[in-house]
Protein backbone atom coordinates (compact mmCIF):
# COMPACT_ATOMS: atom_id res chain seq x y z
CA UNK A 1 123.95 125.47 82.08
CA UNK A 2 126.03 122.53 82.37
CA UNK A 3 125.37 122.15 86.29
CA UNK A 4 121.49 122.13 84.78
CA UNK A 5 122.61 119.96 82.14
CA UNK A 6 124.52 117.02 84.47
CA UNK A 7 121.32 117.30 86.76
CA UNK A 8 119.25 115.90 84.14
CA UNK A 9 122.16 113.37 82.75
CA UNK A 10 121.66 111.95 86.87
CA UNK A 11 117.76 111.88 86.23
CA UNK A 12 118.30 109.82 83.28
CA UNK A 13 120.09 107.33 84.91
CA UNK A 14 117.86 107.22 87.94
CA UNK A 15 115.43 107.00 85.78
CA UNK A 16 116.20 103.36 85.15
CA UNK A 17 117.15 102.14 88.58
CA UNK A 18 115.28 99.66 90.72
CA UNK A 19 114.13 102.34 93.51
CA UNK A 20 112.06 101.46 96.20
CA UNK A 21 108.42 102.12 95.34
CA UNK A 22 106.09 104.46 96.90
CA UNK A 23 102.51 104.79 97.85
CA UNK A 24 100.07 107.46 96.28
CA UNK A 25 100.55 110.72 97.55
CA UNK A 26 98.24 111.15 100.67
CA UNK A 27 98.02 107.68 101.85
CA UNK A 28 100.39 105.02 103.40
CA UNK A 29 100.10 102.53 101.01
CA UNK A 30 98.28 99.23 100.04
CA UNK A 31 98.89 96.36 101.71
CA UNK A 32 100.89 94.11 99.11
CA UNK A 33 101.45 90.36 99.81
CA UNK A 34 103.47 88.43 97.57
CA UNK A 35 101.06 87.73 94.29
CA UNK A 36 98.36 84.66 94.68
CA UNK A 37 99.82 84.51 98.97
CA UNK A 38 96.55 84.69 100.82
CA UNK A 39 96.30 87.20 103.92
CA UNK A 40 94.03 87.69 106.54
CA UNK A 41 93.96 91.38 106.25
CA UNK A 42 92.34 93.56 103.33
CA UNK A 43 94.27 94.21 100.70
CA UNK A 44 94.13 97.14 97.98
CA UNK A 45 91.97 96.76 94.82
CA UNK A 46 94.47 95.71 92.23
CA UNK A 47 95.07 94.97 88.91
CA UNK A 48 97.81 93.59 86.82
CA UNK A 49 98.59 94.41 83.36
CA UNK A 50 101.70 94.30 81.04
CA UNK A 51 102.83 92.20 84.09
CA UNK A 52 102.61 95.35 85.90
CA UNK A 53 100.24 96.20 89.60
CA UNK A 54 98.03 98.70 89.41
CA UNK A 55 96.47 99.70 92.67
CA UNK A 56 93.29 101.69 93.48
CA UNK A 57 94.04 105.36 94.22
CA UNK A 58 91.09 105.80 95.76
CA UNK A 59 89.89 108.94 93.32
CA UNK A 60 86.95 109.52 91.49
CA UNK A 61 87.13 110.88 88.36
CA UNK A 62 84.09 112.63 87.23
CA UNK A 63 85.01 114.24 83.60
CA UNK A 64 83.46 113.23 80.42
CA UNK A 65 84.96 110.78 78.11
CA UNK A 66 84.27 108.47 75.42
CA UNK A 67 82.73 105.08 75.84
CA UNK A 68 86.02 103.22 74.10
CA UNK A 69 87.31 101.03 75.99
CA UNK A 70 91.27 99.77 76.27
CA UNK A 71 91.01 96.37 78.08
CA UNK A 72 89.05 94.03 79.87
CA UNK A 73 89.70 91.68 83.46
CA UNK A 74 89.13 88.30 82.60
CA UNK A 75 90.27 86.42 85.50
CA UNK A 76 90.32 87.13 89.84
CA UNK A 77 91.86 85.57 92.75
CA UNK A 78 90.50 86.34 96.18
CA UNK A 79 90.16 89.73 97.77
CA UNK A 80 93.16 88.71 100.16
CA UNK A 81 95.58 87.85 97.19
CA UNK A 82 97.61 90.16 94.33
CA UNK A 83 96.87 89.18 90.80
CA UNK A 84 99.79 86.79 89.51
CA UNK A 85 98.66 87.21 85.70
CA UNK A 86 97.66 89.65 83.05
CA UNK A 87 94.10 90.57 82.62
CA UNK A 88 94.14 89.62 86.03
CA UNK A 89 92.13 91.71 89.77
CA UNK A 90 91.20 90.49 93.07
CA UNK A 91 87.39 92.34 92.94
CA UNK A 92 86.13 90.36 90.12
CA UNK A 93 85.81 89.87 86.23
CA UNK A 94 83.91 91.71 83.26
CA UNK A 95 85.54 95.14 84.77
CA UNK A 96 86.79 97.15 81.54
CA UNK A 97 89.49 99.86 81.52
CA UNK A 98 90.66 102.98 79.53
CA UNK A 99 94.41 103.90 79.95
CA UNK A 100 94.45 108.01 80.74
CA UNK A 101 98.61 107.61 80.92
CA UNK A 102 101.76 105.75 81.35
CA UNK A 103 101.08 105.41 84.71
CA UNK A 104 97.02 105.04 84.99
CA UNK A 105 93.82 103.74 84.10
CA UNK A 106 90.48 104.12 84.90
CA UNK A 107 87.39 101.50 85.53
CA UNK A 108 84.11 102.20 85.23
CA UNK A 109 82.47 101.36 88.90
CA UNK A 110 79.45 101.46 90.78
CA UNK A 111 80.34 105.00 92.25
CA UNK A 112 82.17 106.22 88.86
CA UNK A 113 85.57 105.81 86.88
CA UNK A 114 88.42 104.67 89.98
CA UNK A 115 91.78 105.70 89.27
CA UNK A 116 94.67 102.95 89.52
CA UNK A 117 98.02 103.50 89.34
CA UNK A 118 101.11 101.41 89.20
CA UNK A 119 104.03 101.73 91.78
CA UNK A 120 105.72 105.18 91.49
CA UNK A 121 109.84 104.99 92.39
CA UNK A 122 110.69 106.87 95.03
CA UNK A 123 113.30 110.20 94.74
CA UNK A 124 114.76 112.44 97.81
CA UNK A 125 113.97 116.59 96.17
CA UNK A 126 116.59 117.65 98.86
CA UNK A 127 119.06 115.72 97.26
CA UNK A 128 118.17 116.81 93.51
CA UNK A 129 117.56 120.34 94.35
CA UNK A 130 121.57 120.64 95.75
CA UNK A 131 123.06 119.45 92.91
CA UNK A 132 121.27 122.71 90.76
CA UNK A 133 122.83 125.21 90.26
CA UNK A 134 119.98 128.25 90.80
CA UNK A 135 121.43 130.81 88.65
CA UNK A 136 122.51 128.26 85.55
CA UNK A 137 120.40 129.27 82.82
CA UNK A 138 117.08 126.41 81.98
CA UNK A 139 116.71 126.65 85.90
CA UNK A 140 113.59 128.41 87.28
CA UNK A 141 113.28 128.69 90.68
CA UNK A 142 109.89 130.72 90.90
CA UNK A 143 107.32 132.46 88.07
CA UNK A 144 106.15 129.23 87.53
CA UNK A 145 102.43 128.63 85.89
CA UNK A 146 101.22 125.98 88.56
CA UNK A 147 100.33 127.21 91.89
CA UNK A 148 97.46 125.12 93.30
CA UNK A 149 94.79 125.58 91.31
CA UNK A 150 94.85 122.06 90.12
CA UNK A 151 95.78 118.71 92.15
CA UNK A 152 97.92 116.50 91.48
CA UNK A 153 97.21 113.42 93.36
CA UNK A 154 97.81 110.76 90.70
CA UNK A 155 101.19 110.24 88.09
CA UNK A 156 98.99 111.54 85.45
CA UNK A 157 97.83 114.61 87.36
CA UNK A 158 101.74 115.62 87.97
CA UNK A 159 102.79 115.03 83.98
CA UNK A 160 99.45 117.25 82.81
CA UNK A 161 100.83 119.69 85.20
CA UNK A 162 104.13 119.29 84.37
CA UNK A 163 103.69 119.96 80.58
CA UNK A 164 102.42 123.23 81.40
CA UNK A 165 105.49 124.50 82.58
CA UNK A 166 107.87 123.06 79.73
CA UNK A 167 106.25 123.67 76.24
CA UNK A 168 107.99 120.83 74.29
CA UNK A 169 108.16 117.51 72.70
CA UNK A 170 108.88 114.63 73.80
CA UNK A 171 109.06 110.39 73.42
CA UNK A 172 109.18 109.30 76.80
CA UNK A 173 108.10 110.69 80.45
CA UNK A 174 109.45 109.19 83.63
CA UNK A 175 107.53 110.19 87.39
CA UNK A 176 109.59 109.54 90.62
CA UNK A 177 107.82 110.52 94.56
CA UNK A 178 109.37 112.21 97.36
CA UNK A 179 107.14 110.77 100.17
CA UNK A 180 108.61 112.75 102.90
CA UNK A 181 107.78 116.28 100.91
CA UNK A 182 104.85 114.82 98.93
CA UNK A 183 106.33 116.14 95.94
CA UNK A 184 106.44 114.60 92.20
CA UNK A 185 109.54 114.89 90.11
CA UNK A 186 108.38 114.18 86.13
CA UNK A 187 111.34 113.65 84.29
CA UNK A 188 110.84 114.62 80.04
CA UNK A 189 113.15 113.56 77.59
CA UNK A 190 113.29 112.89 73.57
CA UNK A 191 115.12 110.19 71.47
CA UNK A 192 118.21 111.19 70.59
CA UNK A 193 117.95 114.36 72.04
CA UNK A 194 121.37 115.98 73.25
CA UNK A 195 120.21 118.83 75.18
CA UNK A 196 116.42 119.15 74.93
CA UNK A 197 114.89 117.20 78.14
CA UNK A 198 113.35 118.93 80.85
CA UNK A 199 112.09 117.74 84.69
CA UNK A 200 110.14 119.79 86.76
CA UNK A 201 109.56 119.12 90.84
CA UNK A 202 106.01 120.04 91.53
CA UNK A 203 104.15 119.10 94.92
CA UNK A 204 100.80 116.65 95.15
CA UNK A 205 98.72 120.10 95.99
CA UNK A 206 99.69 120.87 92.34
CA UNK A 207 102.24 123.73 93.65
CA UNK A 208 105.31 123.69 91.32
CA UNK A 209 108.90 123.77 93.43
CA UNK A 210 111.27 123.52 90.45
CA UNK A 211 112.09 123.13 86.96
CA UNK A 212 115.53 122.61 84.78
CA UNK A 213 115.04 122.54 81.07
CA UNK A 214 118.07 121.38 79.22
CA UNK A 215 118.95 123.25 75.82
């Protein structure tokens, strides 16, 4: 348990380091010029609020939901610039947007509710996976509950997943991206907790890989 338990100690502290971002799983990424810098070449729907970039994922999402709505765009630069300011796209204004997660929200469009997403930090699962310890107990290497019958090609796809394979609790959720092995690490953990956080390593195809629950 305690090689389990320093594993997740690491996460925690990663957790809040600058890492390099990473594009959505699938793709190779926007183009991103610095904010309000005109380019010649076409640059990712985006949209910036709580002074953070979301980008367009490119995914449709098709289930139900209520009509309430979270926020509104009220001002645009040009299709070749990144939004500088809150409330703030380059496709336009009047576009209104319902938070699904942390990490997304969706706007109602022409061919249904687009997903955006903000920049993901990027993780290395060959590194993580060495430091565990396989037979430490709150480490499960297999019988896990995802196996591909749901996708996870957004943040909030990978933490609805994620959930599923540690029942529990908690205040605060961080997501990291392995580019190289498309795979999502969602990192679980509760105030004050001294034992009780969890991250589980499951791939964009919605295939878990690995999961160390701390007790």
């Amino acid at each position: 348990m305690k090689k389990a338990w320093c594993l997740l100690m690491l996460l925690l502290m990663l957790a809040g380091c600058g890492e390099a971002p990473v594009p959505a799983p699938g793709s190779d990424g926007p183009s991103r010029p610095q904010p309000n810098r005109p380019r010649t070449d076409a640059v990712t729907r985006a949209v910036m609020v709580d002074g953070e970039l979301y980008y367009d994922t490119g995914e449709v999402i098709t289930v139900g939901r209520c009509g309430v709505m979270d926020g509104r765009i009220a001002s645009t630069v040009e299709q070749n610039e990144l939004p500088a300011q809150d409330g703030q796209s380059n496709f336009g204004i009047g576009w209104e947007y319902q938070w699904v997660g942390p990490y997304n929200f969706d706007i109602p469009m022409e061919d249904g509710w687009r997903r955006f997403q903000r920049e993901i930090p990027a993780c290395d699962f060959a590194e993580e996976q060495a430091a565990v310890d396989a037979a430490a107990p709150g480490v499960r290497t297999g019988d896990f509950v995802c196996g591909g019958e749901e996708k996870a090609p957004t943040a909030q796809d990978a933490i609805q997943l994620a959930r599923q394979e540690c029942a529990l609790e908690y205040d605060t959720v961080e997501v990291a991206f392995d580019p190289q092995e498309q795979l999502w690490r969602v990192y679980f953990s509760r105030d004050g907790s001294a034992g009780g956080d969890a991250a589980v390593w499951l791939s964009a195809d919605g295939v878990t890989r690995l999961v160390v629950c701390g007790e």
